[in-house]
Protein backbone atom coordinates (compact mmCIF):
# COMPACT_ATOMS: atom_id res chain seq x y z
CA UNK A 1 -2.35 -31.81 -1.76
CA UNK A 2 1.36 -31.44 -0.44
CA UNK A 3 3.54 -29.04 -2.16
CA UNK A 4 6.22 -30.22 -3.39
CA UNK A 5 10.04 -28.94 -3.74
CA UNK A 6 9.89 -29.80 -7.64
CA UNK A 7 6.62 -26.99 -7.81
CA UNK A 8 8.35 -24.30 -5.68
CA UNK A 9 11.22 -24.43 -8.36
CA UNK A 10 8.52 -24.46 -11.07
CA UNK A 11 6.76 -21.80 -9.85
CA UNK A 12 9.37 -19.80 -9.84
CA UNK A 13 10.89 -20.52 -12.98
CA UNK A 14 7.41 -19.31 -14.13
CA UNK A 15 7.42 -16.41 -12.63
CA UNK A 16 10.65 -15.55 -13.89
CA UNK A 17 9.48 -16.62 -17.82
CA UNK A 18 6.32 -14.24 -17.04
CA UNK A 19 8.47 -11.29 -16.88
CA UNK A 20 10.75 -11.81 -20.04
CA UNK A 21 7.22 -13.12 -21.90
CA UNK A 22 5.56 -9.67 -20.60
CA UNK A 23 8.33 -7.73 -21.55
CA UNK A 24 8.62 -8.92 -25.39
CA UNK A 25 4.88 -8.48 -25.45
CA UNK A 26 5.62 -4.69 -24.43
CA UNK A 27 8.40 -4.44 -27.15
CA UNK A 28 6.96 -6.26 -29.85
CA UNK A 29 2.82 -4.59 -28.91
CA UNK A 30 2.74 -2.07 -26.74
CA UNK A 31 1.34 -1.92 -23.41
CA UNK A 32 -1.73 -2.95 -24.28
CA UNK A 33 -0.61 -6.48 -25.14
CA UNK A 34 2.21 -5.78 -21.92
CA UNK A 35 -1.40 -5.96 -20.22
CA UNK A 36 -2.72 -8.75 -21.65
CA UNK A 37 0.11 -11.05 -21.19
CA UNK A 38 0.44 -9.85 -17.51
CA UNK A 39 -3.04 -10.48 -16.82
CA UNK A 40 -3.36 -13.84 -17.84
CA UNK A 41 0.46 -14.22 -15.81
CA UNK A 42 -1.44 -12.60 -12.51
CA UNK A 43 -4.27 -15.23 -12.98
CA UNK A 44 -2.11 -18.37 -13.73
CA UNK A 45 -0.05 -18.13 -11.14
CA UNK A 46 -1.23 -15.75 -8.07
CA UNK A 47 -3.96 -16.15 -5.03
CA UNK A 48 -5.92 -13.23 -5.95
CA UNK A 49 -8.69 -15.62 -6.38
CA UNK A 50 -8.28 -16.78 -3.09
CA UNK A 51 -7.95 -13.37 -1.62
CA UNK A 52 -5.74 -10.76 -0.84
CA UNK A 53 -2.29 -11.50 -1.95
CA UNK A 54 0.58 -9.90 0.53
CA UNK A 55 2.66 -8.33 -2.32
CA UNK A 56 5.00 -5.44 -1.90
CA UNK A 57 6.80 -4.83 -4.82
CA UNK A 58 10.59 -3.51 -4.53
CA UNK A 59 9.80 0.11 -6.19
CA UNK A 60 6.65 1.07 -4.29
CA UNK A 61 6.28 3.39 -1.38
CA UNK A 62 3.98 5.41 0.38
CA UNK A 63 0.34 4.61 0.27
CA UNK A 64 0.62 2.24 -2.67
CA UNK A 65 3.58 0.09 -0.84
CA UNK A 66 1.37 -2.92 -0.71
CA UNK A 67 -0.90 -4.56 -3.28
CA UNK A 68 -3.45 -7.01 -1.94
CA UNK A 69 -5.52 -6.88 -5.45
CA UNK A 70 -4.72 -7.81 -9.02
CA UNK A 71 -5.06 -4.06 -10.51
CA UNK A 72 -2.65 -2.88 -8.37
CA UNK A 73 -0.16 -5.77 -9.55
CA UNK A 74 -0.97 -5.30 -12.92
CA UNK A 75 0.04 -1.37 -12.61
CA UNK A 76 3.24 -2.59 -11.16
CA UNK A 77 4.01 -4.86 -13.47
CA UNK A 78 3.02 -3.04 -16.04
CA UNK A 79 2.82 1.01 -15.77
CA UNK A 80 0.87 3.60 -17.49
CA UNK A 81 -1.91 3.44 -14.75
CA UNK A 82 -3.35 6.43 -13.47
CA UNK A 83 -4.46 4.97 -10.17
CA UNK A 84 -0.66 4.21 -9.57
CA UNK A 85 1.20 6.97 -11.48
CA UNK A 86 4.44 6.19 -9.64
CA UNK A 87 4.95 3.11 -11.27
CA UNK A 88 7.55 2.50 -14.16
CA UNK A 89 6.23 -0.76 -15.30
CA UNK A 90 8.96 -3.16 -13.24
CA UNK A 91 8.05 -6.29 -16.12
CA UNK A 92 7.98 -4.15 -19.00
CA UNK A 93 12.06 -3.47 -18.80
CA UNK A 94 13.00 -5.31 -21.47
CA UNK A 95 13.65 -8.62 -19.38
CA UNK A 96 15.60 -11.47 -20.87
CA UNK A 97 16.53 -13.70 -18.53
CA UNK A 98 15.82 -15.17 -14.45
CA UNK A 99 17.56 -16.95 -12.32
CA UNK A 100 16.60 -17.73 -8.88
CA UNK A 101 19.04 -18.88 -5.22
CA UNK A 102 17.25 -20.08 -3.01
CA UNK A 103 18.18 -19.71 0.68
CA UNK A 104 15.76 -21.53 2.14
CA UNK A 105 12.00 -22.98 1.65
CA UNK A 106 9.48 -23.86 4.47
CA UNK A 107 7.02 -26.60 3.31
CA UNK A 108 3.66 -27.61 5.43
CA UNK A 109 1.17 -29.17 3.56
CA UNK A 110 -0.46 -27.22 0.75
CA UNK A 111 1.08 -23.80 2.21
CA UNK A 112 5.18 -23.12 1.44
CA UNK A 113 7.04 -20.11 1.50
CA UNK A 114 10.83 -19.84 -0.52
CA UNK A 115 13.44 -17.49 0.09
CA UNK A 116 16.60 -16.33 -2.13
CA UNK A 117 17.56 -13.66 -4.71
CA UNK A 118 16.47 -13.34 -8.09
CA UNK A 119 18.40 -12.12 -10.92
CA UNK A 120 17.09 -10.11 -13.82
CA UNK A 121 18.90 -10.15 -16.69
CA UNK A 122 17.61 -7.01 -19.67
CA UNK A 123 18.39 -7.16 -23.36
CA UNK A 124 21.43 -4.85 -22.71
CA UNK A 125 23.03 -7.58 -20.06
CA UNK A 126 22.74 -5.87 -17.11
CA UNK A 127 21.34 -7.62 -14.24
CA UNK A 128 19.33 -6.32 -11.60
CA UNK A 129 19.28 -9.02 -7.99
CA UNK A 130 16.86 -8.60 -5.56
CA UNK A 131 15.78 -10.33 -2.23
CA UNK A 132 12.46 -12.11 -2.75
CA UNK A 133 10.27 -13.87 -0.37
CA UNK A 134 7.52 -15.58 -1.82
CA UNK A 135 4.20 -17.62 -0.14
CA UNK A 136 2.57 -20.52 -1.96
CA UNK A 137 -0.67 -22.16 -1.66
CA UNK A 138 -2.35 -24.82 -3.34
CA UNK A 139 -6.61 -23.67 -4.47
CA UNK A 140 -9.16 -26.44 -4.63
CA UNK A 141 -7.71 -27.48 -8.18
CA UNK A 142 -4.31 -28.05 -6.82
CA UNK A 143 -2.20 -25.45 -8.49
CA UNK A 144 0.35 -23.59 -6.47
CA UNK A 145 -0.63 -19.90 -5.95
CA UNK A 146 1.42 -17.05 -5.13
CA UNK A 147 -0.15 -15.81 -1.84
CA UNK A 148 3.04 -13.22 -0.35
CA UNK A 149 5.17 -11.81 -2.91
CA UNK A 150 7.80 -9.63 -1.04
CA UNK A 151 10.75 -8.00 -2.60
CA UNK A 152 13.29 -5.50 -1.70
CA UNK A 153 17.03 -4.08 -2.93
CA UNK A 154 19.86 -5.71 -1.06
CA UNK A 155 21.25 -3.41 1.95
CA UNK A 156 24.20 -1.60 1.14
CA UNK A 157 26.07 -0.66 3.88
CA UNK A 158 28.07 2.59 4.16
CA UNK A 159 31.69 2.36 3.37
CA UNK A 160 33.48 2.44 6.24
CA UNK A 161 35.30 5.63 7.11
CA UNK A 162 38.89 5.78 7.41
C-alpha cells in the first residue's frame, strides 16, 4: 500500500476544503455544527485512530502546545472549549480558500511526510501563509492518515539597523 504523490496532493487539498467547509458551517450554524463538521474532518482524514497524532498547531503554547488526541484538535480547530480556553477557533475564521507549495515530500512505503506553505485565504481576502509539515500513513483500509501535523508563522527577521 505505497503512497502515492497524487494522494499527498489530495490529502492536502482536503485538508485545505475542511477548513473553508468548517468555517461556513460556523457562519451559516454556529459552533455546534463548526463541531460537527470538524469532527467528521478529524476522523476522515487524521491517525487518531491509529494513535497519537504529533500535531502542534501554529497558535498554541505552553502546556497545550501539542495535541496527540482528537479533543484537543477539535478545540483548536474549533474554540469555545473550556479544557483549552486559549484557543480562538483557527478553522472557524471565516476561511475561503487554500493553496498549498510544496517544498519537498519524502515517500517510503505507506509512511510520507510533505513540506511547504499553506495559504489561507478569509472572506475579507486577506491571506494568512504558514509553514506546515505534515506526516502521512496509510491504516489497514488504505486511506492516507494525517499522523504529524506541524505548523508555525514564518521567521521574520529584524530589520537591519542602519
Amino acid at each position: 500500500m505505497n503512497i502515492t504523490q497524487d494522494e499527498i496532493a489530495q490529502a492536502l487539498v482536503s485538508w485545505g476544503n475542511g477548513k473553508i467547509a468548517i468555517s461556513k458551517a460556523f457562519e451559516d450554524g454556529g459552533i455546534d455544527a463548526a463541531r460537527a463538521v470538524a469532527s467528521a474532518n478529524i476522523d476522515a482524514y487524521y491517525g487518531y485512530n491509529l494513535g497519537p497524532v504529533l500535531f502542534k498547531p501554529t497558535m498554541a503554547s505552553g502546556a497545550q502546545t501539542f495535541r496527540p488526541t482528537k479533543p484537543g484538535a477539535l478545540a483548536y480547530f474549533c474554540g469555545h472549549s473550556e479544557e483549552y480556553p486559549l484557543d480562538n477557533g483557527f478553522a472557524i475564521m471565516g476561511w475561503r480558500a487554500c493553496q498549498n507549495t510544496t517544498s519537498a515530500t519524502f515517500v517510503q512505503g505507506d509512511i510520507a511526510m510533505w513540506m511547504g506553505w499553506i495559504r489561507l485565504t478569509n472572506k475579507d481576502g486577506s491571506i494568512t501563509t504558514v509553514d506546515k509539515s505534515f506526516g502521512y500513513k496509510k491504516d489497514a483500509a488504505g486511506t492516507l492518515r494525517i499522523v504529524l501535523h506541524h505548523s508555525s508563522l514564518p521567521y521574520q527577521p529584524p530589520e537591519a539597523s542602519a
